[in-house]
PDB file of N, CA and C in Angstrom:
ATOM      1  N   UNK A   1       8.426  -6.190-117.607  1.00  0.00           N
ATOM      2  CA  UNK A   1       7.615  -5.015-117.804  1.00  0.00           C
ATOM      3  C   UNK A   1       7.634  -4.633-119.283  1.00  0.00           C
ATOM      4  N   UNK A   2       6.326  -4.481-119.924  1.00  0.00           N
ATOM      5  CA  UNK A   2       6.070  -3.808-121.366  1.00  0.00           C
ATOM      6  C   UNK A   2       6.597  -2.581-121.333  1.00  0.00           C
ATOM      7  N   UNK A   3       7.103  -1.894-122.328  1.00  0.00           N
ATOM      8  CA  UNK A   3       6.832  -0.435-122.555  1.00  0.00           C
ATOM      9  C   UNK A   3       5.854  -0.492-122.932  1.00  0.00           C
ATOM     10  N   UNK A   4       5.430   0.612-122.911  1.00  0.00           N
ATOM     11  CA  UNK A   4       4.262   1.376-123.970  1.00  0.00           C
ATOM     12  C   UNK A   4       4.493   2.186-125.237  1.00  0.00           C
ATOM     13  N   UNK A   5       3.845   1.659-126.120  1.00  0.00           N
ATOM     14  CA  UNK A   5       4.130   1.878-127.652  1.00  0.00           C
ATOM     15  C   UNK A   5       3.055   3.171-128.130  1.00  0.00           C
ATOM     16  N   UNK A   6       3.668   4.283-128.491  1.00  0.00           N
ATOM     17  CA  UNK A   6       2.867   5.353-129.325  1.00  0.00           C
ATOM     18  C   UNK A   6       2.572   5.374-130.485  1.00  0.00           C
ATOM     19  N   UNK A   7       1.496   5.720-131.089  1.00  0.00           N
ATOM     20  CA  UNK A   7       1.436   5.626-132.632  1.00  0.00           C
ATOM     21  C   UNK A   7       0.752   6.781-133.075  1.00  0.00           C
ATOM     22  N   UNK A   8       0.939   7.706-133.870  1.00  0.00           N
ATOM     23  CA  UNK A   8       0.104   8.418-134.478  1.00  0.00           C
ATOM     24  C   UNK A   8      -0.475   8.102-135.551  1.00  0.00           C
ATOM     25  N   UNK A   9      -1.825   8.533-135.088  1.00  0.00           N
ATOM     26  CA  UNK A   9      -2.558   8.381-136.170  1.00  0.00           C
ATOM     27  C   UNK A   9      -3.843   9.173-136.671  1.00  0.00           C
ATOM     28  N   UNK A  10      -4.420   9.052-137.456  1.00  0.00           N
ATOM     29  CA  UNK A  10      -5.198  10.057-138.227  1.00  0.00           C
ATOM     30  C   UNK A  10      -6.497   9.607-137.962  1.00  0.00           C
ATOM     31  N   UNK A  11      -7.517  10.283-136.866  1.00  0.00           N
ATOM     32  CA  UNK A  11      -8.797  10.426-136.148  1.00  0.00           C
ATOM     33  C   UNK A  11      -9.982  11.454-136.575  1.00  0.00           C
ATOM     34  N   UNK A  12     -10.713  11.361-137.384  1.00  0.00           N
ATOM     35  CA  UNK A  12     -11.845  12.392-138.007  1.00  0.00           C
ATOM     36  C   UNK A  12     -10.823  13.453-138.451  1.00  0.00           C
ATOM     37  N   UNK A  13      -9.978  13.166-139.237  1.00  0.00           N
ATOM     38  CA  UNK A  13      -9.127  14.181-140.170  1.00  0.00           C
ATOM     39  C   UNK A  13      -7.871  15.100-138.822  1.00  0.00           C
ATOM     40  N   UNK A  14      -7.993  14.499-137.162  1.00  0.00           N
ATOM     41  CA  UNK A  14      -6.797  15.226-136.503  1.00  0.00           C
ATOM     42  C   UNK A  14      -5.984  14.253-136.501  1.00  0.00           C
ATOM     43  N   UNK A  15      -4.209  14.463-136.057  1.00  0.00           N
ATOM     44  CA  UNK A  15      -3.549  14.012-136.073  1.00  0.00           C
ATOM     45  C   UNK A  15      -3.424  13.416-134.461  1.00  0.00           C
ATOM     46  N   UNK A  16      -3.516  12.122-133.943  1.00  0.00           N
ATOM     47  CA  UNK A  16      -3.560  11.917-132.687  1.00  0.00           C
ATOM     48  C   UNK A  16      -2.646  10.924-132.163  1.00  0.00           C
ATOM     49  N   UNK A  17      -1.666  11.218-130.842  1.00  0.00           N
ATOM     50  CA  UNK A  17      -1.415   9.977-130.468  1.00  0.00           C
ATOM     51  C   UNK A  17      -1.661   9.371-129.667  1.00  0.00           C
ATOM     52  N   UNK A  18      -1.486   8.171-129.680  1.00  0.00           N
ATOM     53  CA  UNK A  18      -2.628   7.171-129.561  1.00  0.00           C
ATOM     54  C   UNK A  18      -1.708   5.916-128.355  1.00  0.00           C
ATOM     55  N   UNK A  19      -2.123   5.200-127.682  1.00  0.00           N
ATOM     56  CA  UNK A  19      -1.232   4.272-127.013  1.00  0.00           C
ATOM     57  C   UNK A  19      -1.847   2.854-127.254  1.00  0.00           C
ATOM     58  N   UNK A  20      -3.165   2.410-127.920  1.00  0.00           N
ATOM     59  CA  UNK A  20      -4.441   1.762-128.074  1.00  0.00           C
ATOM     60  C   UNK A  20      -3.173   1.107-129.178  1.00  0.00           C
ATOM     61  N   UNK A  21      -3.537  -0.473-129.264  1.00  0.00           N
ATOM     62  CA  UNK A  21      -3.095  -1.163-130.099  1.00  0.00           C
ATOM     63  C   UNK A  21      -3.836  -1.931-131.082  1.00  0.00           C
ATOM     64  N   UNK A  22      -5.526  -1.649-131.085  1.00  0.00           N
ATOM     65  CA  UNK A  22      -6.189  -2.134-131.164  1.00  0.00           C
ATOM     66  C   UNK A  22      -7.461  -1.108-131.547  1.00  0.00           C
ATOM     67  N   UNK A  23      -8.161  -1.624-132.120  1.00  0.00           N
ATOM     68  CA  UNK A  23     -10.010  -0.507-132.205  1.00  0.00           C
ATOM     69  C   UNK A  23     -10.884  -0.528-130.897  1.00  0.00           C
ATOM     70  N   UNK A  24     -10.873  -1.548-130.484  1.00  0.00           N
ATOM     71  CA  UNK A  24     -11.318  -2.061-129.023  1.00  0.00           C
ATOM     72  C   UNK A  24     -10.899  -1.020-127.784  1.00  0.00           C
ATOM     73  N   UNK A  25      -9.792  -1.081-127.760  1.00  0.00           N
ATOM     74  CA  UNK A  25      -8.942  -0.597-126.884  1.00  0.00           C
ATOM     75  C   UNK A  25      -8.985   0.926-127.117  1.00  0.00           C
ATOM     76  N   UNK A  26      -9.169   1.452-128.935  1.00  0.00           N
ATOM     77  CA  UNK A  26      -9.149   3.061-128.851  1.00  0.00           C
ATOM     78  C   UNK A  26     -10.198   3.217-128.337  1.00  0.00           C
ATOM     79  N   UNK A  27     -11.223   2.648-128.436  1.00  0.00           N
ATOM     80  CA  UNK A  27     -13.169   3.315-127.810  1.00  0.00           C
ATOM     81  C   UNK A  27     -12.596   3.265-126.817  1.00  0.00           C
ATOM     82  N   UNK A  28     -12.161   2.136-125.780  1.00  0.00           N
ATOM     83  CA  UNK A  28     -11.846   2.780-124.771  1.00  0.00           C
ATOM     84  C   UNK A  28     -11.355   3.777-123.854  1.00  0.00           C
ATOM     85  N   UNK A  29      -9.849   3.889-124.925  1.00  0.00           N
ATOM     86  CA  UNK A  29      -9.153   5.117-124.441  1.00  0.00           C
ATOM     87  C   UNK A  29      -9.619   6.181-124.656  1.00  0.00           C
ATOM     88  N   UNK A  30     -11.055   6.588-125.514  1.00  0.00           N
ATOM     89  CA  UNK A  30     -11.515   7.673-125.451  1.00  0.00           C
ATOM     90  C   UNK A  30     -12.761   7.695-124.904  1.00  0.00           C
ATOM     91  N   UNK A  31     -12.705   6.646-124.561  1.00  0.00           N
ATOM     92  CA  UNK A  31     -14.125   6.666-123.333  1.00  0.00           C
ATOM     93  C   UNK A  31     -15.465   6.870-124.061  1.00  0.00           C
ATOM     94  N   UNK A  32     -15.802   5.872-125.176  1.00  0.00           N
ATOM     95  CA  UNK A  32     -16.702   5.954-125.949  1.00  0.00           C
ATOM     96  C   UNK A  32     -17.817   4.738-125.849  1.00  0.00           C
ATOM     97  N   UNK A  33     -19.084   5.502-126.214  1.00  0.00           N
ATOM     98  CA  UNK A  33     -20.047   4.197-126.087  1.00  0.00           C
ATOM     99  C   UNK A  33     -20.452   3.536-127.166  1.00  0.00           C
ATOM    100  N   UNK A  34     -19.870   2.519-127.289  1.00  0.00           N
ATOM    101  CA  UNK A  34     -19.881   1.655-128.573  1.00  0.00           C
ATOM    102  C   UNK A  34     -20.794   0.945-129.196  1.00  0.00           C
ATOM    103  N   UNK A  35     -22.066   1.064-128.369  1.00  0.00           N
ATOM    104  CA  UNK A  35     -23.531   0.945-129.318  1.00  0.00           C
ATOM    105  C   UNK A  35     -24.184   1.742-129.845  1.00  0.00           C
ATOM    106  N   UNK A  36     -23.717   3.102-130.235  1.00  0.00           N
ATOM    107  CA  UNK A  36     -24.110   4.036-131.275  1.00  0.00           C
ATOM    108  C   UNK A  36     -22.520   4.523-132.259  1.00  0.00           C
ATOM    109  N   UNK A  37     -21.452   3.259-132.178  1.00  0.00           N
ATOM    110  CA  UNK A  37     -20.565   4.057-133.046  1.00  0.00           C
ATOM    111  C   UNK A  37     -20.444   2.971-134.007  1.00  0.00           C
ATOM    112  N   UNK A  38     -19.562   3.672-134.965  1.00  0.00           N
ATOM    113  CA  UNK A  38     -19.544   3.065-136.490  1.00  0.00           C
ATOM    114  C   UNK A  38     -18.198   3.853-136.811  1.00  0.00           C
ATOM    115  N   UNK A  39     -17.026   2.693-136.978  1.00  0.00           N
ATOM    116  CA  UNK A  39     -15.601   3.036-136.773  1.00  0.00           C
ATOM    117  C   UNK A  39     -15.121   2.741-138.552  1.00  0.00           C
ATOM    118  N   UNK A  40     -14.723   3.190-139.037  1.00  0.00           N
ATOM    119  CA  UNK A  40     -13.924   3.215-140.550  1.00  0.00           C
ATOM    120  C   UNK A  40     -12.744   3.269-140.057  1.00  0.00           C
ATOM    121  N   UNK A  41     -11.986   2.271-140.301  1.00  0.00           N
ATOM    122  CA  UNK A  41     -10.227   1.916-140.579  1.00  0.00           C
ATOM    123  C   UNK A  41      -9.542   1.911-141.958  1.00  0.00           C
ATOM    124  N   UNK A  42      -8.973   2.649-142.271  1.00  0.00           N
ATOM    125  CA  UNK A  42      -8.103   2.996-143.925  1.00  0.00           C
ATOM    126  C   UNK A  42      -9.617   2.523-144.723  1.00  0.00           C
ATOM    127  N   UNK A  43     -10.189   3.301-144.511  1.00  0.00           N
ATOM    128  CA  UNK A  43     -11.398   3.209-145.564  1.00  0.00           C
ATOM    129  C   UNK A  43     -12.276   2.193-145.522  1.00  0.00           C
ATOM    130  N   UNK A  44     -12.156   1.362-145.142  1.00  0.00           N
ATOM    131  CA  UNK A  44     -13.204   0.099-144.507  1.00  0.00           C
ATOM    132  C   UNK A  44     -13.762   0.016-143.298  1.00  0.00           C
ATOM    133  N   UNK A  45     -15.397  -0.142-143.173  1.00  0.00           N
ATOM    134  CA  UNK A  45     -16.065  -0.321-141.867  1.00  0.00           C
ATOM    135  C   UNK A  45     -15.767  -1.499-141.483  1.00  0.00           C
ATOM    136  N   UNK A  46     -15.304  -1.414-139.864  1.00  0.00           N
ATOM    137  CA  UNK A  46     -15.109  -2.338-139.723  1.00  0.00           C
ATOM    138  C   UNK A  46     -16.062  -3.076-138.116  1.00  0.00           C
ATOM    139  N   UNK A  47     -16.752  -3.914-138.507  1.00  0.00           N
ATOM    140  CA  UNK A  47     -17.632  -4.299-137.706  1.00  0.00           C
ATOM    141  C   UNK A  47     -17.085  -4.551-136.068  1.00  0.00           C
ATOM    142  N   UNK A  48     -18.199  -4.145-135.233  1.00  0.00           N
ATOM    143  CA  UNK A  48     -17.950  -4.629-133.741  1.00  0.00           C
ATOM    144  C   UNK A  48     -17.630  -5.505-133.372  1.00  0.00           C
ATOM    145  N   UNK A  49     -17.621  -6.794-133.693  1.00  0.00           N
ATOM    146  CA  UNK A  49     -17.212  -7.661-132.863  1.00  0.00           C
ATOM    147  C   UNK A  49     -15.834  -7.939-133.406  1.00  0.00           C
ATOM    148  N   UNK A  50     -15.708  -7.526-134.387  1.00  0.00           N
ATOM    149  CA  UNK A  50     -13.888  -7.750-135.333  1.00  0.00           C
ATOM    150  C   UNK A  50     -13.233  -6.537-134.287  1.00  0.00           C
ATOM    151  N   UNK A  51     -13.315  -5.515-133.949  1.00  0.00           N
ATOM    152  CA  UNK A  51     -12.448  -4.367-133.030  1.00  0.00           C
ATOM    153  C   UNK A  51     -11.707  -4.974-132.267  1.00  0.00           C
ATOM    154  N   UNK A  52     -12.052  -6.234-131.387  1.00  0.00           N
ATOM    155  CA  UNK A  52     -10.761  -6.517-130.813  1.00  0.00           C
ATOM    156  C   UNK A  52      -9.335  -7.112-131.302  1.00  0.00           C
ATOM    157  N   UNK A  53      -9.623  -7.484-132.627  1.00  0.00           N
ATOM    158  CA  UNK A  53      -8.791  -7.927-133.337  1.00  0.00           C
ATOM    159  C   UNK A  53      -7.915  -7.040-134.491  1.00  0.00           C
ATOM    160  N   UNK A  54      -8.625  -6.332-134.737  1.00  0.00           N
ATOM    161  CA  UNK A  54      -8.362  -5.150-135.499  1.00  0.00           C
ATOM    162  C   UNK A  54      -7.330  -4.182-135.125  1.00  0.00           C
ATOM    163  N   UNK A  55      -5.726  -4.372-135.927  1.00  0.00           N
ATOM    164  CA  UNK A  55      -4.828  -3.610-135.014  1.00  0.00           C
ATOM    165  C   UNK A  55      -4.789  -2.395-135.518  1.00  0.00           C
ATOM    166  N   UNK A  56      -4.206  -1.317-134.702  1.00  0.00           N
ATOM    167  CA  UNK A  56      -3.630  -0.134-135.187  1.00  0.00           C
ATOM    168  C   UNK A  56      -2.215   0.351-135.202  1.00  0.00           C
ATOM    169  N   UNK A  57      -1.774   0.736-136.532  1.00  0.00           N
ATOM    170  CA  UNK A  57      -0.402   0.750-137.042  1.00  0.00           C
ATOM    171  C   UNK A  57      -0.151   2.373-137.265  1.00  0.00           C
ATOM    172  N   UNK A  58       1.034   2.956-137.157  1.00  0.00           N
ATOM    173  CA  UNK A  58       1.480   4.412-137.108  1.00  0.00           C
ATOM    174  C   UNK A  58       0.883   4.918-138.541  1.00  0.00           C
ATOM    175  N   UNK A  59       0.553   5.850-139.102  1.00  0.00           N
ATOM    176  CA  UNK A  59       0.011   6.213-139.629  1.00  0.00           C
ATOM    177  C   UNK A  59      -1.460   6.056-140.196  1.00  0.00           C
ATOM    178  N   UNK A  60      -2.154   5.047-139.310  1.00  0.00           N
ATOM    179  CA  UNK A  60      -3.279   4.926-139.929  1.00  0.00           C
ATOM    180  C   UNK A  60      -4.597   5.634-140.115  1.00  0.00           C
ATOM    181  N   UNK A  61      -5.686   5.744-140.563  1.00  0.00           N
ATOM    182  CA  UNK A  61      -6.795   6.913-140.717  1.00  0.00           C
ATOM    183  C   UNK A  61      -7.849   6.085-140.002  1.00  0.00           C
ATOM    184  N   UNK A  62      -8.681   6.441-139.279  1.00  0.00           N
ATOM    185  CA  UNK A  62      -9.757   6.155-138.305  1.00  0.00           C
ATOM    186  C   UNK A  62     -10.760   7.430-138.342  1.00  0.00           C
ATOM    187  N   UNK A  63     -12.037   6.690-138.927  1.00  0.00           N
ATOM    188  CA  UNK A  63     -13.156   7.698-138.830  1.00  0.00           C
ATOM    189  C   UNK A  63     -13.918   7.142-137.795  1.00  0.00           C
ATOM    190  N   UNK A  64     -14.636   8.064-136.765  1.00  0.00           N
ATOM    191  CA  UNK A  64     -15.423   8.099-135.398  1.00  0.00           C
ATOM    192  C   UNK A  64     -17.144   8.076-136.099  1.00  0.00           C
ATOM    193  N   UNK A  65     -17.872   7.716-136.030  1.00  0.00           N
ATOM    194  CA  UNK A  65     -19.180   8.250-136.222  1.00  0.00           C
ATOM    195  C   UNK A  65     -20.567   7.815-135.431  1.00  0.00           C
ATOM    196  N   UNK A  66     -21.230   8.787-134.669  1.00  0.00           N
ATOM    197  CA  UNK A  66     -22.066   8.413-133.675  1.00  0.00           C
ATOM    198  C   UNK A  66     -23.497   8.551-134.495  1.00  0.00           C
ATOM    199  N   UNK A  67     -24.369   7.960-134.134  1.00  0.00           N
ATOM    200  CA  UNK A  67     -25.359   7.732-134.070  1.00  0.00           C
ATOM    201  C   UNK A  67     -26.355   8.674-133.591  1.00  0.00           C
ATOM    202  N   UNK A  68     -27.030   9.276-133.581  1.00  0.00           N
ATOM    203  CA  UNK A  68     -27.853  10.661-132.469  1.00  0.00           C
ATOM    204  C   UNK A  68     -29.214   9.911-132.906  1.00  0.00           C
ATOM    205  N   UNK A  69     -30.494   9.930-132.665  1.00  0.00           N
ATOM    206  CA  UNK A  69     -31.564   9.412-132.603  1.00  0.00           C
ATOM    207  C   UNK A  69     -32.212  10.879-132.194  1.00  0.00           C
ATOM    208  N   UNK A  70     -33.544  11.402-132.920  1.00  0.00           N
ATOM    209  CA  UNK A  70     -34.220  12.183-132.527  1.00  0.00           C
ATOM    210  C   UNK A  70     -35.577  12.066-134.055  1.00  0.00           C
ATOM    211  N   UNK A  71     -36.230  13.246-133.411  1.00  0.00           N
ATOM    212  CA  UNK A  71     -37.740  13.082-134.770  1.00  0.00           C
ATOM    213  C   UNK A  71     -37.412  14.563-134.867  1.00  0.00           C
TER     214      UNK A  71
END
């Protein structure tokens, strides 16, 4: 049996913890729809199909940003 590993980390400027080991895995854990988002990791965008590979380490900064469509 794994434990489960916590990490805090820094989410649109809150402090959050997190159990996601991964970018992949955070959309998930926050139950996000990932064809209108655009994720920044320590200052770099980092493209969709790289998220599953893309780890997350205790202190790191993660910007969220959605997409809205309207005229």
């Amino acid at each position: 049996m794994s434990a489960i590993i916590e990490r805090n980390i820094l989410i649109n400027g809150t402090s959050k913890l997190i159990t996601s080991s991964t970018i992949a895995q955070l959309v998930a854990e926050f139950q996000l729809a990932a064809d209108s988002l655009v994720i920044e990791h320590n200052h770099t965008i980092v493209r969709q199909e790289n998220w599953q590979e893309t780890p997350l380490s205790e202190g790191d900064t993660v910007e969220m940003l959605h997409f809205v469509g309207g005229g």
